[in-house]
Protein backbone atom coordinates (compact mmCIF):
# COMPACT_ATOMS: atom_id res chain seq x y z
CA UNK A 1 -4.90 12.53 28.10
CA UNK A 2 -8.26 11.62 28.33
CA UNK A 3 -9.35 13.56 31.48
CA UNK A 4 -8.10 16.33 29.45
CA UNK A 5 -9.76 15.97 26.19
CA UNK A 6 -13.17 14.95 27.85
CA UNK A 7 -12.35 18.41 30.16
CA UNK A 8 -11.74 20.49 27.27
CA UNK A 9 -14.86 18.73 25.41
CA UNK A 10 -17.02 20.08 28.19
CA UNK A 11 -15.57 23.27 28.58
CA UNK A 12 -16.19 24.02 24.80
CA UNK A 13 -19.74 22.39 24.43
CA UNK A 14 -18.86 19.60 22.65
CA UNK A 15 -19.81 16.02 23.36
CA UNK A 16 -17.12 12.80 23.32
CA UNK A 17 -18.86 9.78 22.28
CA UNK A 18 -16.09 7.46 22.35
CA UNK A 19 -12.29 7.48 22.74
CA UNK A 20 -9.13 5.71 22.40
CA UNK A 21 -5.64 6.91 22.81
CA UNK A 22 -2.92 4.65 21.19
CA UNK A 23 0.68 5.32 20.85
CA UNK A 24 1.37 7.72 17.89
CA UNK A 25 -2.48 8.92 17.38
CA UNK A 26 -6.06 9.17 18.78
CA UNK A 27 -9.39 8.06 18.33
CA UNK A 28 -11.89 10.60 18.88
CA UNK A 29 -15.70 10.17 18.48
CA UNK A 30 -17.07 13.64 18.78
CA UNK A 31 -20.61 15.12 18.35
CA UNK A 32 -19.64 18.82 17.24
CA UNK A 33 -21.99 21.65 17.20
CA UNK A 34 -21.37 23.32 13.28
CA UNK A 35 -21.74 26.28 14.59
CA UNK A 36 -18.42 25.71 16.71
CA UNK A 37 -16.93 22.95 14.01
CA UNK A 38 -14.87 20.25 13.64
CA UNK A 39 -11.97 22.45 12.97
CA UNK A 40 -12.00 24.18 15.86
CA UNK A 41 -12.61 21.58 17.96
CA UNK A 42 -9.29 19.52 16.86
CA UNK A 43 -7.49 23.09 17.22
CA UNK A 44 -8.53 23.34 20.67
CA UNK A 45 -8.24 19.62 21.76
CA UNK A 46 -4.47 19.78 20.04
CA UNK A 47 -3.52 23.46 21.47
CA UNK A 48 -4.72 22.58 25.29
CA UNK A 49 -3.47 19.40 25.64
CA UNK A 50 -0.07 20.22 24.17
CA UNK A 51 0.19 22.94 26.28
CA UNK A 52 -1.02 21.01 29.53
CA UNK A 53 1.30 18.04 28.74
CA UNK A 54 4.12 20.32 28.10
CA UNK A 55 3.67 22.44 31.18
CA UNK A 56 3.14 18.82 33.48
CA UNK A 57 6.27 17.06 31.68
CA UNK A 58 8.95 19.42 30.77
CA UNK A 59 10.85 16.20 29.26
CA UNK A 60 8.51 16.52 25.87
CA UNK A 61 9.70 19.95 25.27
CA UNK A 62 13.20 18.68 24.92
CA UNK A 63 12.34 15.37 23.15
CA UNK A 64 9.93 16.34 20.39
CA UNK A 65 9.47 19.42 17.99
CA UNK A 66 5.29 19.28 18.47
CA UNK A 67 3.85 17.18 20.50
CA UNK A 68 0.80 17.07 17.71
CA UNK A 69 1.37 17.28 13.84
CA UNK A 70 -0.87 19.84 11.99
CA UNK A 71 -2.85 17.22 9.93
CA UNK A 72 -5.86 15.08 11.06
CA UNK A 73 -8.75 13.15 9.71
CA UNK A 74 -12.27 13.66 9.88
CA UNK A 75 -15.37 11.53 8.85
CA UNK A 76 -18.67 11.95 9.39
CA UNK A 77 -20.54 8.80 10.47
CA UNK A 78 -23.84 10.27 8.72
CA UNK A 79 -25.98 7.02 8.46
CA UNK A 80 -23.77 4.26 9.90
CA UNK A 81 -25.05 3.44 13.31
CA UNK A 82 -23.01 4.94 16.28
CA UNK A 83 -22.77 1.57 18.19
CA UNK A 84 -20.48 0.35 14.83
CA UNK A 85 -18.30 3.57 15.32
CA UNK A 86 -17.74 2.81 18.93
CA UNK A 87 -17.20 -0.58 18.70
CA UNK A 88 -14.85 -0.20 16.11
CA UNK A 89 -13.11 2.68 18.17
CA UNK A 90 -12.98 0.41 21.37
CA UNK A 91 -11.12 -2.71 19.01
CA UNK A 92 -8.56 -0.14 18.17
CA UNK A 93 -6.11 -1.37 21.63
CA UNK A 94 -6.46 -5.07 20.80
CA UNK A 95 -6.11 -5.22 16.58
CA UNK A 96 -2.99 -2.41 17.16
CA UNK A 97 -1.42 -5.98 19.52
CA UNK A 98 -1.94 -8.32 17.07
């Protein structure tokens, strides 16, 4: 999942900063161009990899509806300092064991 979202970041001239994938959602740190948006970034990022996964392991067509839902969240980090993003990001695996 994360080959493929940093592959479809770069195709699409957009930037991941930082990354986590846990097990019902992911953590994406992206630096969008507006011009492109955050919108359709999520749209692509959601539409390839669903399709990829799909394609790789058939089982998930016969398990699940969607492999993504249609909501997400978005925040801009405006003045908070991206080293408190990413670090937050990165805890995401350990405080979801606790």
């Amino acid at each position: 999942m994360k080959e493929l979202i940093q592959s479809i970041a770069a195709e699409n001239h957009f930037e991941v900063i930082e990354m986590e994938i846990m097990p019902d959602h992911v953590h994406l740190l992206l630096e969008v161009d507006p011009q492109f948006g955050i919108h359709k970034a999520v749209k692509t990022i959601k539409g390839k990899t669903s399709r990829i996964l799909r394609q790789e392991f058939h089982w998930l067509t016969t398990k699940l509806p969607t492999l993504w839902t249609n909501s997400y969240f978005c925040s801009t980090v405006g003045g908070a300092p991206l080293g408190i993003v990413k670090q937050y990001i990165e805890s995401q695996k350990t405080s979801q064991r606790k």
